[in-house]
PDB file of N, CA and C in Angstrom:
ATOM      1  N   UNK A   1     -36.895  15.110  64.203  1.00  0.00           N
ATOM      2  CA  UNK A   1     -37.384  14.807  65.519  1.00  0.00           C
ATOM      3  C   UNK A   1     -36.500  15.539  66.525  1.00  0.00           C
ATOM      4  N   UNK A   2     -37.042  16.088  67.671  1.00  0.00           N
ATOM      5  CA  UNK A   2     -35.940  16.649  68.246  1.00  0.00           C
ATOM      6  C   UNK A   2     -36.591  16.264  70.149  1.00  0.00           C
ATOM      7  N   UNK A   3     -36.167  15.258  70.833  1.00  0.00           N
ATOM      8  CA  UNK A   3     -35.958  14.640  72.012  1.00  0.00           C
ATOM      9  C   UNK A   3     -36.737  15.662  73.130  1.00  0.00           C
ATOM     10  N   UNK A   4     -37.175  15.568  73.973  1.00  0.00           N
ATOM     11  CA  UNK A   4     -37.034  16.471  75.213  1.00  0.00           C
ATOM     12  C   UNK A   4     -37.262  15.597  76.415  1.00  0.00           C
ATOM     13  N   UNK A   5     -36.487  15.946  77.546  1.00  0.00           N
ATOM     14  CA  UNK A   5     -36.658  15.066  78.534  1.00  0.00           C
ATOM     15  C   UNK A   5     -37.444  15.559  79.824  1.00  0.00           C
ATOM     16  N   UNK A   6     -37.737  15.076  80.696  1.00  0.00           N
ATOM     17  CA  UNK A   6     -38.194  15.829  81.919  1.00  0.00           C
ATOM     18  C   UNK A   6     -37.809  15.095  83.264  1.00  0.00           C
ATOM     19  N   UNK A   7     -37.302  15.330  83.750  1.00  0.00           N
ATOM     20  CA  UNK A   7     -36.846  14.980  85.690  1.00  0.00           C
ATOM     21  C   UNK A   7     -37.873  15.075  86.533  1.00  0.00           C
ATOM     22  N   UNK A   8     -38.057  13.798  87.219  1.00  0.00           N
ATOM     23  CA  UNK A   8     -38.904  13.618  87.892  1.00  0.00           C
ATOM     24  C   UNK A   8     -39.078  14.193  89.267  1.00  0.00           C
ATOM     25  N   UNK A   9     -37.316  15.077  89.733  1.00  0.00           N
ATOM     26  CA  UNK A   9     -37.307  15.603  90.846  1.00  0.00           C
ATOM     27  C   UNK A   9     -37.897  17.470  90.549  1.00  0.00           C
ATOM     28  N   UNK A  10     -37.838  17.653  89.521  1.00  0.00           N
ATOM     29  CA  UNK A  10     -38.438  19.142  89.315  1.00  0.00           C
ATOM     30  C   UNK A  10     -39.762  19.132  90.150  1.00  0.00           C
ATOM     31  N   UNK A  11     -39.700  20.679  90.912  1.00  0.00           N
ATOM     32  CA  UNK A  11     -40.791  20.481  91.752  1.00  0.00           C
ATOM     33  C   UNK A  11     -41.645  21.579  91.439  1.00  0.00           C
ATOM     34  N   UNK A  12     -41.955  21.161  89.910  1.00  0.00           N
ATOM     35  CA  UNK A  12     -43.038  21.741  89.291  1.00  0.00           C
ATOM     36  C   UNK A  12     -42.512  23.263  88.500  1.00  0.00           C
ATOM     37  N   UNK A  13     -41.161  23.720  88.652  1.00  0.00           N
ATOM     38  CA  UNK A  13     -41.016  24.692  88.499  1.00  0.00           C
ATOM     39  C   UNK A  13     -41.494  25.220  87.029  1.00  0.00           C
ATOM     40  N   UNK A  14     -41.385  26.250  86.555  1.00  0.00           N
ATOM     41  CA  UNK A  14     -41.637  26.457  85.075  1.00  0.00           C
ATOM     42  C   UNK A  14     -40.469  26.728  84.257  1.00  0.00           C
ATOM     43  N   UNK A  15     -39.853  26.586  82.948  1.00  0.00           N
ATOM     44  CA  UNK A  15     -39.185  27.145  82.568  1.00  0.00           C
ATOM     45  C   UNK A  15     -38.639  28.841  82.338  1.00  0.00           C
ATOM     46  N   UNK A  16     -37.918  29.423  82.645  1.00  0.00           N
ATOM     47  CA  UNK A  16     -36.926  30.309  82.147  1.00  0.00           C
ATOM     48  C   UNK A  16     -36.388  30.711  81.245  1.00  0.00           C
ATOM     49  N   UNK A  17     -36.446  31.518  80.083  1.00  0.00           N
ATOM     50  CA  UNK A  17     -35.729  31.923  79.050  1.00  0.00           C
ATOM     51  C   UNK A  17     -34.442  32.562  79.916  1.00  0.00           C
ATOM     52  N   UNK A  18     -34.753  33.424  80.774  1.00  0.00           N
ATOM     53  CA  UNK A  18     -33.702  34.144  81.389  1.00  0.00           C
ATOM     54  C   UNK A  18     -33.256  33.523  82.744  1.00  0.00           C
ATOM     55  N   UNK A  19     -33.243  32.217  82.706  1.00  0.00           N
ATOM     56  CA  UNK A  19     -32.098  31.237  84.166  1.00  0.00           C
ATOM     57  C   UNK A  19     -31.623  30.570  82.996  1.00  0.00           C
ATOM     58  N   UNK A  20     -30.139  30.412  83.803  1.00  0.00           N
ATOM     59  CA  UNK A  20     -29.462  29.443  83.178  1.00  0.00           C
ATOM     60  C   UNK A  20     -29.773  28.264  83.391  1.00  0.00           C
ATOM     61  N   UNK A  21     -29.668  27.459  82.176  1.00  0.00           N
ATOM     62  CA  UNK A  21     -29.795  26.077  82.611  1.00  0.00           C
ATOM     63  C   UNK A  21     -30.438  25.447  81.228  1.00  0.00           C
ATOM     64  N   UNK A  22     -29.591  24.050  80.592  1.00  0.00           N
ATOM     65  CA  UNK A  22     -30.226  23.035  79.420  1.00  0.00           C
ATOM     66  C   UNK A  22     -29.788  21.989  80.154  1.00  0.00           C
ATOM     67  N   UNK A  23     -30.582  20.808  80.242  1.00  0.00           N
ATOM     68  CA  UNK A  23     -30.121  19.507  80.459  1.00  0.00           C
ATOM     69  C   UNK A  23     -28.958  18.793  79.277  1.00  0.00           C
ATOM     70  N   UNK A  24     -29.796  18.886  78.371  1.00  0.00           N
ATOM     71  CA  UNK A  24     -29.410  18.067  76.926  1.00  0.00           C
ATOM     72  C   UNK A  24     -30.335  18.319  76.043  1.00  0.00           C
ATOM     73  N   UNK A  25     -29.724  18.273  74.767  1.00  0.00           N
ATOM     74  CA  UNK A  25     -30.588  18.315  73.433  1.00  0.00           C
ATOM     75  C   UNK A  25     -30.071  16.927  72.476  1.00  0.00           C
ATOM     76  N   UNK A  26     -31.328  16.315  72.455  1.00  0.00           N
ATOM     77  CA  UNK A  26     -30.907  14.916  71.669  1.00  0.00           C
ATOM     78  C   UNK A  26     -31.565  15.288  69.897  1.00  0.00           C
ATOM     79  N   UNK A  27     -30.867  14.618  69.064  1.00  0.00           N
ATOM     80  CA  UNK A  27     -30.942  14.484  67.881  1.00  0.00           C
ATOM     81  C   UNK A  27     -31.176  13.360  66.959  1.00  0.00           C
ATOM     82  N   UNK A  28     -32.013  12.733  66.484  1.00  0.00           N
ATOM     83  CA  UNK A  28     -32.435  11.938  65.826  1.00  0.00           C
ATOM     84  C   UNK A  28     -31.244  10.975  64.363  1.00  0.00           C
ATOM     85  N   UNK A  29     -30.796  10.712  64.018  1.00  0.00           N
ATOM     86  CA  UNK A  29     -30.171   9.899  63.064  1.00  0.00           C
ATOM     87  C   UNK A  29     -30.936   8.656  62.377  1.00  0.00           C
ATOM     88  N   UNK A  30     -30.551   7.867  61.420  1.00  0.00           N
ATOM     89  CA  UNK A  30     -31.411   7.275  60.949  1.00  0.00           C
ATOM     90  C   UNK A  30     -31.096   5.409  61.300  1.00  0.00           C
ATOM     91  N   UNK A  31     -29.557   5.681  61.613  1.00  0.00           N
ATOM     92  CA  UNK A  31     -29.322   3.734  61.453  1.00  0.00           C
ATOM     93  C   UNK A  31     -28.107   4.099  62.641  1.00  0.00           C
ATOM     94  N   UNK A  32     -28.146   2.984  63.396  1.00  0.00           N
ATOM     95  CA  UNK A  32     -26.958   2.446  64.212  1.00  0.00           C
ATOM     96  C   UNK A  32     -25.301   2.699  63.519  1.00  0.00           C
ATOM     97  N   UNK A  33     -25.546   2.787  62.363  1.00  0.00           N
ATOM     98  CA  UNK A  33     -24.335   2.825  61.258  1.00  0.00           C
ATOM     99  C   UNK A  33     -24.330   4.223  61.315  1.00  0.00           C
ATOM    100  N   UNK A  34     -25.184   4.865  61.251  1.00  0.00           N
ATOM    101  CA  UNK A  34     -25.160   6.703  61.252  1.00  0.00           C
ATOM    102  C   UNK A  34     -24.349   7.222  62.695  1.00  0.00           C
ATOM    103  N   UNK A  35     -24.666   6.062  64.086  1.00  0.00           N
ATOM    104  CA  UNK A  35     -23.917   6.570  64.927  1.00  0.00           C
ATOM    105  C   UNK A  35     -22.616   6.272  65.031  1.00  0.00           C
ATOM    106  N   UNK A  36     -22.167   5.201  64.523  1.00  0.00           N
ATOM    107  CA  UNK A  36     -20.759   5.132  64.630  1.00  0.00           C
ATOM    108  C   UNK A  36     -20.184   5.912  63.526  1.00  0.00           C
ATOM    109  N   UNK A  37     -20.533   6.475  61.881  1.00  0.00           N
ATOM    110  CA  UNK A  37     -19.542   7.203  61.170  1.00  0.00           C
ATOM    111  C   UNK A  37     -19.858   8.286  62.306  1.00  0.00           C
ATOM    112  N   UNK A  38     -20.926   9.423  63.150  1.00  0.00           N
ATOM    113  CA  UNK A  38     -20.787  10.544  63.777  1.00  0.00           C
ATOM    114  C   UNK A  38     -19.165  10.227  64.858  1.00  0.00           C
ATOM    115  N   UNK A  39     -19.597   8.748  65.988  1.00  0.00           N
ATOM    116  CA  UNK A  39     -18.641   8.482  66.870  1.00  0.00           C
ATOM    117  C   UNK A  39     -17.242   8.768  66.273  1.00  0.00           C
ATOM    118  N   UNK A  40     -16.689   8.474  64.953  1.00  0.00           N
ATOM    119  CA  UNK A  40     -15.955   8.819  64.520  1.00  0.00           C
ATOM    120  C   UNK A  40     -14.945  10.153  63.964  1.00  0.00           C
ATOM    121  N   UNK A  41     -16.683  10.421  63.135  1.00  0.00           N
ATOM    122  CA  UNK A  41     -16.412  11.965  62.812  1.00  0.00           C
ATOM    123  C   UNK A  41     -16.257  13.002  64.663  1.00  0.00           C
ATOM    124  N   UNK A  42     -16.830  12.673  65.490  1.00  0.00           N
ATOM    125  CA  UNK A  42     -16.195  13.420  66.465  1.00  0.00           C
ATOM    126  C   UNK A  42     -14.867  12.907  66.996  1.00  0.00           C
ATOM    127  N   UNK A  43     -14.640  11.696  66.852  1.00  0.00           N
ATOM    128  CA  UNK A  43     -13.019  11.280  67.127  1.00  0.00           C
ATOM    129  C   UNK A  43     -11.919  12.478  66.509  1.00  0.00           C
ATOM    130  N   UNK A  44     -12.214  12.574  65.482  1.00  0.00           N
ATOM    131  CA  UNK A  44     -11.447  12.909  64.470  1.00  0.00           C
ATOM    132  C   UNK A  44     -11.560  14.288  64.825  1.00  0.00           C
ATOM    133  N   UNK A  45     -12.643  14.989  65.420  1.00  0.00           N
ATOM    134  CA  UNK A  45     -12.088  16.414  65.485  1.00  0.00           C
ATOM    135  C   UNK A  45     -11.937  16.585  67.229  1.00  0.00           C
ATOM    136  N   UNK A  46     -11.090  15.922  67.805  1.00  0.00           N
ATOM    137  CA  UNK A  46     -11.031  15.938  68.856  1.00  0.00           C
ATOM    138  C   UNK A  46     -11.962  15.520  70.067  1.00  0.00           C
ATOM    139  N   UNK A  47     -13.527  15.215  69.785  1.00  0.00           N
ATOM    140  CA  UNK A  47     -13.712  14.577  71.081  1.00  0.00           C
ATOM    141  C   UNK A  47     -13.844  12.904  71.621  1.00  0.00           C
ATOM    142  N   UNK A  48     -12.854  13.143  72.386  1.00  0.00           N
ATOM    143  CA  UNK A  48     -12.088  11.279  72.317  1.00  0.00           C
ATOM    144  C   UNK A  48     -13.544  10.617  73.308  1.00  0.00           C
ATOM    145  N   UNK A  49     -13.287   9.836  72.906  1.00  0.00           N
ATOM    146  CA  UNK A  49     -13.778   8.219  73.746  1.00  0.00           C
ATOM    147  C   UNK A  49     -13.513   8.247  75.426  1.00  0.00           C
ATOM    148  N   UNK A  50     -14.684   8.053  76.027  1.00  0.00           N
ATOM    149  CA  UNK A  50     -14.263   7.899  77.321  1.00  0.00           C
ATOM    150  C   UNK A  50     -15.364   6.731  77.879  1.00  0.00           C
ATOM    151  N   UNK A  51     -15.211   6.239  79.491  1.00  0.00           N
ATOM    152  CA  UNK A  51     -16.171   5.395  80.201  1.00  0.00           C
ATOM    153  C   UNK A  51     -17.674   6.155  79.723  1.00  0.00           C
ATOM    154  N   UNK A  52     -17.515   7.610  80.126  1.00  0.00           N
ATOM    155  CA  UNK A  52     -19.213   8.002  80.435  1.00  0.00           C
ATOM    156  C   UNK A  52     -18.323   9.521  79.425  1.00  0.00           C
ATOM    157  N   UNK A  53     -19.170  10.605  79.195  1.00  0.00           N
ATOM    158  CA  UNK A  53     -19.685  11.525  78.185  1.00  0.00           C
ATOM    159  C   UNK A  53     -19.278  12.503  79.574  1.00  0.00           C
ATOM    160  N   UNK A  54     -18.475  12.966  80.541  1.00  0.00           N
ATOM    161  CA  UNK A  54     -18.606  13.536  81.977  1.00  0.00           C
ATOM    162  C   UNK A  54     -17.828  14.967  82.054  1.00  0.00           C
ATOM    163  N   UNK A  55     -17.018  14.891  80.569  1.00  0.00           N
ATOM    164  CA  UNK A  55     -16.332  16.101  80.708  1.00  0.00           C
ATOM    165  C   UNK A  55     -16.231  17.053  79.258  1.00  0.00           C
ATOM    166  N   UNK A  56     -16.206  17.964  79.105  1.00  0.00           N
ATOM    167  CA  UNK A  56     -15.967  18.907  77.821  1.00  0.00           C
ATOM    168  C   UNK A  56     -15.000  17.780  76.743  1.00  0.00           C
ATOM    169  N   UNK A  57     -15.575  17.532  75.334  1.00  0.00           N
ATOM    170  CA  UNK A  57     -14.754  17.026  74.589  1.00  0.00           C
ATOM    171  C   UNK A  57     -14.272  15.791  74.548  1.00  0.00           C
ATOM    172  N   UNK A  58     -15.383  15.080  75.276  1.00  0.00           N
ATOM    173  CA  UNK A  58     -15.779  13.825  75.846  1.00  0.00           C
ATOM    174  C   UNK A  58     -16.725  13.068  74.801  1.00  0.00           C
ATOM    175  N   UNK A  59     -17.120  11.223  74.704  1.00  0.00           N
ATOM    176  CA  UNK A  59     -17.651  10.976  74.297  1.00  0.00           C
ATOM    177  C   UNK A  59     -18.281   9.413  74.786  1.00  0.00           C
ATOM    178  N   UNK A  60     -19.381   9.230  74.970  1.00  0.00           N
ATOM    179  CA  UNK A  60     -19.449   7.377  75.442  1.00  0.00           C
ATOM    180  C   UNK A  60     -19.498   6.506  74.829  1.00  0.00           C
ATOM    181  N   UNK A  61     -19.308   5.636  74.846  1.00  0.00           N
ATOM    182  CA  UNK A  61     -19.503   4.726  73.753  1.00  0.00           C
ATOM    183  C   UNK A  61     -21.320   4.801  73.282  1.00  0.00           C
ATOM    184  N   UNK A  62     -21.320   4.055  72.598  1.00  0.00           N
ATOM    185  CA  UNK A  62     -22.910   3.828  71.918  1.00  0.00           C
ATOM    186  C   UNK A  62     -23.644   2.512  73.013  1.00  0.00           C
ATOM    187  N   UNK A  63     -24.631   3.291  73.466  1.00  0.00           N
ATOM    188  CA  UNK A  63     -25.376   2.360  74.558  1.00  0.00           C
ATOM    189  C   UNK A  63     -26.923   1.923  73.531  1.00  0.00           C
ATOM    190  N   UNK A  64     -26.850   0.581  73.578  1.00  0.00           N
ATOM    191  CA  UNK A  64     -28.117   0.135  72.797  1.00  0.00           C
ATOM    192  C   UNK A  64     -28.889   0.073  74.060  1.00  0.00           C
ATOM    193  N   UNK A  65     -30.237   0.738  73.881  1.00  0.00           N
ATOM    194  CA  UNK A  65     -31.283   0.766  74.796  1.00  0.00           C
ATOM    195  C   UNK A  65     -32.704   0.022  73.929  1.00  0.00           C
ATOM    196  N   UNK A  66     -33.735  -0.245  74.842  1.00  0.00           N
ATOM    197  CA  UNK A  66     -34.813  -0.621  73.796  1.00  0.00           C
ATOM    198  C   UNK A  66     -35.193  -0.036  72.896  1.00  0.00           C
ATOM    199  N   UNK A  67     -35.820   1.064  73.436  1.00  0.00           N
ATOM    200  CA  UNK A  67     -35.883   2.407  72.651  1.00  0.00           C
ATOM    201  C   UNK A  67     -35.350   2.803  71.416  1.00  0.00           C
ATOM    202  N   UNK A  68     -33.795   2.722  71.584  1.00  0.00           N
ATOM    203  CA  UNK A  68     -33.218   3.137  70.878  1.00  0.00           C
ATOM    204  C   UNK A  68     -31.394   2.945  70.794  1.00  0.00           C
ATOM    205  N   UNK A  69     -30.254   3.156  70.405  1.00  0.00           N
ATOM    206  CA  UNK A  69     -29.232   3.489  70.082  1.00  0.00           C
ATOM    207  C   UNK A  69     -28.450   4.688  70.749  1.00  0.00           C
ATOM    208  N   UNK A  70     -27.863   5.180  71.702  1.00  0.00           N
ATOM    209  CA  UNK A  70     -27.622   6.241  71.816  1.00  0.00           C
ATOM    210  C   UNK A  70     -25.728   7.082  71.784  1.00  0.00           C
ATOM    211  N   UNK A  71     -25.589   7.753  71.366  1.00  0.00           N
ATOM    212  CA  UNK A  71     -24.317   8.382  71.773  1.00  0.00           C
ATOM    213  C   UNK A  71     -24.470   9.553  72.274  1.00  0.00           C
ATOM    214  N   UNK A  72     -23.893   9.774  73.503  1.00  0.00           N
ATOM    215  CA  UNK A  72     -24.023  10.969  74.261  1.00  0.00           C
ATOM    216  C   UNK A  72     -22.717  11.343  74.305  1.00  0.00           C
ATOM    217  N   UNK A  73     -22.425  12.529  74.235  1.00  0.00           N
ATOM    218  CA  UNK A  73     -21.059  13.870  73.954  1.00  0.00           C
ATOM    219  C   UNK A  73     -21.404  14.800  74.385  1.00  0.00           C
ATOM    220  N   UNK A  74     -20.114  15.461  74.791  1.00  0.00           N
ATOM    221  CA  UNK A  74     -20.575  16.785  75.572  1.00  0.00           C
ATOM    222  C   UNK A  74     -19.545  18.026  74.401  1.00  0.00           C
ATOM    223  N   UNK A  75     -19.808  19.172  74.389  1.00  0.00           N
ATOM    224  CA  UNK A  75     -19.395  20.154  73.061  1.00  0.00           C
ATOM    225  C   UNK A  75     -18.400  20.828  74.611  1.00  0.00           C
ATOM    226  N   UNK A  76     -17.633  21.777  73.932  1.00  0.00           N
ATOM    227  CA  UNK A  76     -16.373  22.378  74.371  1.00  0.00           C
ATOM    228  C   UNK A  76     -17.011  23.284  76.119  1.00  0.00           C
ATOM    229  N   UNK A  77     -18.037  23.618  75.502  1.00  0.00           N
ATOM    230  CA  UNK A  77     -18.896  24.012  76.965  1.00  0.00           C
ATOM    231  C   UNK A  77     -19.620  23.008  77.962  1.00  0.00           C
ATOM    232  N   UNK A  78     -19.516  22.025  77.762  1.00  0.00           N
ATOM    233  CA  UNK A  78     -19.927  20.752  78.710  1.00  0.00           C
ATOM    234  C   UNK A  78     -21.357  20.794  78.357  1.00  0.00           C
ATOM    235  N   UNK A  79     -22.212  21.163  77.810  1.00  0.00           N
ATOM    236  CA  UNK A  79     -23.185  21.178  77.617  1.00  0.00           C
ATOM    237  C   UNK A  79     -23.561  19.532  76.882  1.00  0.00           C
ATOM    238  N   UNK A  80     -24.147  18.503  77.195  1.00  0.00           N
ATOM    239  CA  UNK A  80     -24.320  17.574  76.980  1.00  0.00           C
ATOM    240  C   UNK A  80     -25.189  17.519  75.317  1.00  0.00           C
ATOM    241  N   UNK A  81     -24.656  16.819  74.509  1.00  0.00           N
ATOM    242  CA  UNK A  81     -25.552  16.029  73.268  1.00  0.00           C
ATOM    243  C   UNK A  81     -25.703  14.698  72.984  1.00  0.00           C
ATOM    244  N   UNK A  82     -26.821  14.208  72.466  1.00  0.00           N
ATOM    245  CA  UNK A  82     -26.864  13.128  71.963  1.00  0.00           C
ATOM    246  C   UNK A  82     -27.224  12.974  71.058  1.00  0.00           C
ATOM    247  N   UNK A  83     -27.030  11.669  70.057  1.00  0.00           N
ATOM    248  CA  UNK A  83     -27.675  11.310  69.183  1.00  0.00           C
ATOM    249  C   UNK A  83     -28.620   9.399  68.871  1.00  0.00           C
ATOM    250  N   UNK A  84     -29.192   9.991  68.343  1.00  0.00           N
ATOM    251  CA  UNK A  84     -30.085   8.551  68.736  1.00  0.00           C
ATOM    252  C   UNK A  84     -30.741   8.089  67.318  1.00  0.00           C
ATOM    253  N   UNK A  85     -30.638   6.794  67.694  1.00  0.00           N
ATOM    254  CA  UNK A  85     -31.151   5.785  66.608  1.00  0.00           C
ATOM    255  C   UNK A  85     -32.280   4.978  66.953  1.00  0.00           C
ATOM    256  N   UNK A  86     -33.750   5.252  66.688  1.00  0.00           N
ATOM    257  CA  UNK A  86     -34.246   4.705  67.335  1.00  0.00           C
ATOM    258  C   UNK A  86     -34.020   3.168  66.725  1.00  0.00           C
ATOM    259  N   UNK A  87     -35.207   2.151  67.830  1.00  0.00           N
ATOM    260  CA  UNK A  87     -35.098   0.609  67.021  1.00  0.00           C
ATOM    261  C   UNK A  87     -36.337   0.451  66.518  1.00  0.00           C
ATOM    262  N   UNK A  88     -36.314  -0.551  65.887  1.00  0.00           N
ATOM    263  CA  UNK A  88     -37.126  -0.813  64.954  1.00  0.00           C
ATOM    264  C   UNK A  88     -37.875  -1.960  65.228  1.00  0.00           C
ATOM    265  N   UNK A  89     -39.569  -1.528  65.320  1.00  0.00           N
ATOM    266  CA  UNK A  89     -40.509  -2.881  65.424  1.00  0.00           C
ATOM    267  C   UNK A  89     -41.058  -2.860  66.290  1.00  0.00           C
TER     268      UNK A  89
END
């Protein structure tokens, strides 16, 4: 499964191959348990724990939403990721 989001303030524009610019790319996992060994496995290679996901090498805690499970991290370029668990039922 692979996420896509859309902003409600876009004023219609179209996408760009050639402008810069990704919001986020979210990633699917299978159990709530899948996000905390990842929360970990990124501990462990350096991206620590913080309030919010706001800076390079950053990470938030796991926010349970209805939807779903989420951990949001940002990679060495600030470029935002997540991963998500959906719920069940």
């Amino acid at each position: 499964m692979f996420a896509l989001h859309r902003h409600d303030a876009n004023e219609g524009e179209l996408f760009e191959e050639t402008r810069t610019g990704l919001d986020h790319a979210g990633l699917h996992v299978s159990t709530r348990e899948d996000l905390e060994a990842w929360q970990q496995h990124l501990e462990a290679h350096g991206v620590v724990q913080a309030e919010a996901a706001d800076k390079p090498l950053t990470q938030s805690p796991i926010a349970d939403e209805p939807y779903a499970s989420v951990l949001v991290f940002r990679d060495p370029d600030n470029i935002q990721l997540e991963l998500f668990a959906p719920t069940t039922g």
